[in-house]
C-alpha atoms as a PDB file:
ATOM      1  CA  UNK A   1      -4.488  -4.726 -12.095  1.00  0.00           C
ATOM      2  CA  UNK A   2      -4.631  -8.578 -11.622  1.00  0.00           C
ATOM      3  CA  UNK A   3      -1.252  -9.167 -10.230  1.00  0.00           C
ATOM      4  CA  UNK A   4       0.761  -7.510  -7.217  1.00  0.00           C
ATOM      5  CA  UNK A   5       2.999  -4.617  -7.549  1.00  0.00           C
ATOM      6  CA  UNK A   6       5.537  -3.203  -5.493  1.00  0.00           C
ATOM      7  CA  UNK A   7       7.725   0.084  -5.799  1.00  0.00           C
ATOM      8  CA  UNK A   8       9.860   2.410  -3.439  1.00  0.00           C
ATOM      9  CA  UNK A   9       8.645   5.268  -1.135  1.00  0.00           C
ATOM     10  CA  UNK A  10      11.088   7.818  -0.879  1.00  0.00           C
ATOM     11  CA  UNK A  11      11.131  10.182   1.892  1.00  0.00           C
ATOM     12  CA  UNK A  12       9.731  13.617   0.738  1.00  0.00           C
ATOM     13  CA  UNK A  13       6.843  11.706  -1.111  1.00  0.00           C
ATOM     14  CA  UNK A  14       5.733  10.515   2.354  1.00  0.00           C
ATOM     15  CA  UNK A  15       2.792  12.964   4.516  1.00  0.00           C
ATOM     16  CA  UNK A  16       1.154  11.846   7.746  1.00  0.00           C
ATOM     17  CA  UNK A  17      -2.634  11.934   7.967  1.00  0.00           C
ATOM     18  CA  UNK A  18      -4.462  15.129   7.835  1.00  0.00           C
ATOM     19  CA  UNK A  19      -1.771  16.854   5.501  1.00  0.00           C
ATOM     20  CA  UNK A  20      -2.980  19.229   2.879  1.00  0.00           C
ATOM     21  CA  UNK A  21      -1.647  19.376  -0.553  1.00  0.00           C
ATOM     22  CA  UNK A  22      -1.977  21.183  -3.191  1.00  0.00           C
ATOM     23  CA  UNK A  23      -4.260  20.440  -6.147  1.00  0.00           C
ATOM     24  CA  UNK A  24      -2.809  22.303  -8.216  1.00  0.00           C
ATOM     25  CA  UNK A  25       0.860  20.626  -7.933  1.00  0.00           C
ATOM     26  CA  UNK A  26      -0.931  17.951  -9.686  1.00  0.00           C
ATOM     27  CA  UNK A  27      -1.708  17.277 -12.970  1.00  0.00           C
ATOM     28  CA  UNK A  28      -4.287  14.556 -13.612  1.00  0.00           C
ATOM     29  CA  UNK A  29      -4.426  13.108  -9.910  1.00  0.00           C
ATOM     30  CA  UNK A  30      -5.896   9.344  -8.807  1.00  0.00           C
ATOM     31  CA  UNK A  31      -6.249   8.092  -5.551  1.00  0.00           C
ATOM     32  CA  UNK A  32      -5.599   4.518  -4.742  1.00  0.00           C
ATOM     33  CA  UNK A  33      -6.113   2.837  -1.012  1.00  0.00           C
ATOM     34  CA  UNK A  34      -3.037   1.456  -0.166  1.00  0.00           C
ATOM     35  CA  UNK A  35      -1.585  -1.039   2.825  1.00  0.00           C
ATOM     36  CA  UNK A  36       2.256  -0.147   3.074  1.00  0.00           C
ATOM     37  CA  UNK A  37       4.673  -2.166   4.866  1.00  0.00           C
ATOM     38  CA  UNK A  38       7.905  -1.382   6.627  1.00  0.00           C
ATOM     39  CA  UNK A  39      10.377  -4.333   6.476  1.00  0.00           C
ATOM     40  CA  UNK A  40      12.381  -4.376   9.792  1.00  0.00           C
ATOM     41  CA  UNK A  41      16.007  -5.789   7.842  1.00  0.00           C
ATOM     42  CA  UNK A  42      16.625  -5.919   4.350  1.00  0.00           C
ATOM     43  CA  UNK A  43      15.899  -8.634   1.434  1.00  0.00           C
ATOM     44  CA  UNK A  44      18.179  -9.448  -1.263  1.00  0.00           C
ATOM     45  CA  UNK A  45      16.270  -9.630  -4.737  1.00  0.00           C
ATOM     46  CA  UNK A  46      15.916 -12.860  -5.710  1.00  0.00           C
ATOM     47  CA  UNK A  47      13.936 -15.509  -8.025  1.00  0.00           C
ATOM     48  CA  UNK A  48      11.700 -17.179  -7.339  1.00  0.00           C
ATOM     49  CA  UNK A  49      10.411 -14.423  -4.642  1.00  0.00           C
ATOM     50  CA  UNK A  50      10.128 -14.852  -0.992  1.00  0.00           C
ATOM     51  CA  UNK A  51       7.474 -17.280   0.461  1.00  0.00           C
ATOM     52  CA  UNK A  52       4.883 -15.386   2.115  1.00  0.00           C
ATOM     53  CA  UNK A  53       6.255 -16.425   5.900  1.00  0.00           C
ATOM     54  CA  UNK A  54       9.205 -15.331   5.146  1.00  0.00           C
ATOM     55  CA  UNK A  55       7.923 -11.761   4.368  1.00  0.00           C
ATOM     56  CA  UNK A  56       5.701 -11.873   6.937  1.00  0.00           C
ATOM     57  CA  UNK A  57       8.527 -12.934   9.351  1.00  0.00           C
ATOM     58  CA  UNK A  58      10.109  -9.086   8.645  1.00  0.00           C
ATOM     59  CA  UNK A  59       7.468  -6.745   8.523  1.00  0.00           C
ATOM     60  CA  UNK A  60       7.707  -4.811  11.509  1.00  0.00           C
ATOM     61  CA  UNK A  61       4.445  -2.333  10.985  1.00  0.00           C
ATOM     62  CA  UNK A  62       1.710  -2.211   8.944  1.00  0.00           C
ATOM     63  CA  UNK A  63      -0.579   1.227   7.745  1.00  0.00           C
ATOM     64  CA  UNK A  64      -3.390   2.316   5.769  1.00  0.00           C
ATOM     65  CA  UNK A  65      -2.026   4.446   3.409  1.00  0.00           C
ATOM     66  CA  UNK A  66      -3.282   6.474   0.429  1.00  0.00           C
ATOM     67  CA  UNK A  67      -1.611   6.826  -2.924  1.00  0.00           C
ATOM     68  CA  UNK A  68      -1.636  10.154  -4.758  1.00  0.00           C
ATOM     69  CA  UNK A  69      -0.739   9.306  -8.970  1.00  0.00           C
ATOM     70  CA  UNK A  70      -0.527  11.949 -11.376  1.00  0.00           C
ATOM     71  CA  UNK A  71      -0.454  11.309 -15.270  1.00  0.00           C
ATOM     72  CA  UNK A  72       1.939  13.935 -15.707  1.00  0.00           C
ATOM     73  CA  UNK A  73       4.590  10.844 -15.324  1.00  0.00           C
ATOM     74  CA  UNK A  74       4.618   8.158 -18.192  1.00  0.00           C
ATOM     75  CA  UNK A  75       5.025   5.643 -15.828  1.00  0.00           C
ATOM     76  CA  UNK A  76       2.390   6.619 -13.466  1.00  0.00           C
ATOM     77  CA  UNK A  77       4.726   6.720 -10.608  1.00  0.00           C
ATOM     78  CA  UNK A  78       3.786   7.201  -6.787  1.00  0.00           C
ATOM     79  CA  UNK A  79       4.207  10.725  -6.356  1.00  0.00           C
ATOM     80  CA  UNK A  80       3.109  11.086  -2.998  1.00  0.00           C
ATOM     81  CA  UNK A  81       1.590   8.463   0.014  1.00  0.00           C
ATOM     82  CA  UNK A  82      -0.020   9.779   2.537  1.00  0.00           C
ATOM     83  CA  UNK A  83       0.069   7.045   5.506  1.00  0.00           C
ATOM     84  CA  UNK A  84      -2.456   6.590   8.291  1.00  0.00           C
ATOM     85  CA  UNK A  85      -0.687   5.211  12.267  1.00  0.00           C
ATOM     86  CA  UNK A  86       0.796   2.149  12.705  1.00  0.00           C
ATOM     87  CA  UNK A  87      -2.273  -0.763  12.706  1.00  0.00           C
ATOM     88  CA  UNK A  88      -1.027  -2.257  16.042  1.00  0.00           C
ATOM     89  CA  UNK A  89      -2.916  -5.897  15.290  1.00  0.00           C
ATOM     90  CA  UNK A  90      -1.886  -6.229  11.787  1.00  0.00           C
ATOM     91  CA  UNK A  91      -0.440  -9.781  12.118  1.00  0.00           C
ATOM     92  CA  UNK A  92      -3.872 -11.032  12.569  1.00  0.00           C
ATOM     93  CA  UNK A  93      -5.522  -9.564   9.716  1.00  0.00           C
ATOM     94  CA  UNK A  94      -7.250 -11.326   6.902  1.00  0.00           C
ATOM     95  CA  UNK A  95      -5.928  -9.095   4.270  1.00  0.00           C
ATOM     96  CA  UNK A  96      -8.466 -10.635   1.838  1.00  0.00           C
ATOM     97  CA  UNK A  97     -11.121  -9.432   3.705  1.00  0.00           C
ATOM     98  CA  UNK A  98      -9.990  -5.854   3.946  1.00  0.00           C
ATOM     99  CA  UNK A  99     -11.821  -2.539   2.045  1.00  0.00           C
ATOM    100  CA  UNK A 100     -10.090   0.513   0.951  1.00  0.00           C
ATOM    101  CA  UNK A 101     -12.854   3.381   1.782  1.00  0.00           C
ATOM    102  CA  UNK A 102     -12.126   6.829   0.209  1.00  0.00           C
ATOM    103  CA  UNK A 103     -13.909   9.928   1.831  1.00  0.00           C
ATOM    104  CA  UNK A 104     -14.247  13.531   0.900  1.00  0.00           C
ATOM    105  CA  UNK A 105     -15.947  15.769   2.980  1.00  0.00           C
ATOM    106  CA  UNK A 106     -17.691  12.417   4.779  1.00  0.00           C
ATOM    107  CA  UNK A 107     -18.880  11.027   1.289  1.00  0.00           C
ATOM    108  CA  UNK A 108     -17.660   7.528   0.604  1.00  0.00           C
ATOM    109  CA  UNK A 109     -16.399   8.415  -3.098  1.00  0.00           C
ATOM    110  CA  UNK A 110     -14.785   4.754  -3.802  1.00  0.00           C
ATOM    111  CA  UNK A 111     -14.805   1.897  -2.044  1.00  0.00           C
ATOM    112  CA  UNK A 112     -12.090  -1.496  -3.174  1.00  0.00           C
ATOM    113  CA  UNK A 113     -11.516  -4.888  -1.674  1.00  0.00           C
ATOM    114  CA  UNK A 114      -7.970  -7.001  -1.559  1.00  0.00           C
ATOM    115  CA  UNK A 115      -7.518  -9.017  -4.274  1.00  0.00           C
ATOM    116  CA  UNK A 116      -7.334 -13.002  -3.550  1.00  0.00           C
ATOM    117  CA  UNK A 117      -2.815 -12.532  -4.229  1.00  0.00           C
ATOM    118  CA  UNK A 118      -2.541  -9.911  -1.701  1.00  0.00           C
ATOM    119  CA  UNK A 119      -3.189 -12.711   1.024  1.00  0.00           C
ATOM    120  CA  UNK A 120      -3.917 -16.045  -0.018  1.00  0.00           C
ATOM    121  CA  UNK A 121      -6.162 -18.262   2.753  1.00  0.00           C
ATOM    122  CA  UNK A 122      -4.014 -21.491   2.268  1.00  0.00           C
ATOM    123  CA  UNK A 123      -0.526 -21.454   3.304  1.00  0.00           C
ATOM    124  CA  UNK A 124       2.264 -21.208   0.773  1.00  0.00           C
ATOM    125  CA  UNK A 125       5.003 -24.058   0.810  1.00  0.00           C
ATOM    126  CA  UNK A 126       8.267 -22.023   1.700  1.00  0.00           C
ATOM    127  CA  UNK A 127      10.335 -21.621  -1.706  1.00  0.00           C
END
């Protein structure tokens, strides 16, 4: 995918580290390394989108998460994210730099790095 994308989390679609689900209450399943963000007050939707700062500005934590994806949905929805503790120095981050590193059983199976729009190295004028 060469462009962002956001979506919702909704509660029972959320597992802490270490859970264990279920293959079989999946289809077709994918994994994708994630970084989820809590925003500490709400946005309005708007156009043109919020400046980087501003998001920045109200985050209020930062994980590595995992993203479970099953075919079984047209759309290819998030079914489930399963998110890793709070990364307590996340506002210094280079979220370019960053890897997504998938284990099973202490194999690296996949391996991904940010993509240049998830944090761009020269600042953004404020829209």
């Amino acid at each position: 995918m060469g462009r962002p994308s956001a979506g919702g989390v909704v509660a029972q679609g959320l597992w802490p580290s270490g859970v264990a689900l279920r293959a079989g209450d999946f289809l077709h399943p994918g994994l994708a390394c994630e970084i989820a963000f809590r925003f500490g007050r709400d946005l309005a939707p708007r156009r043109p989108p919020y400046a980087l700062e501003v998001l920045r500005a109200v985050l209020d934590a930062c994980r590595v998460s995992i993203e479970i994806i099953d075919d079984r949905h047209e759309d290819l929805s998030q079914v489930h994210i399963i998110l890793g503790p709070p990364v307590g120095t996340w506002p210094d981050l280079d979220f370019a730099d960053l890897a997504g590193i998938i284990r099973c059983n202490g194999q690296e199976v996949s391996r991904g790095l940010a993509v240049s729009w998830a944090a761009p190295r020269t600042p953004q004028p404020a829209r």
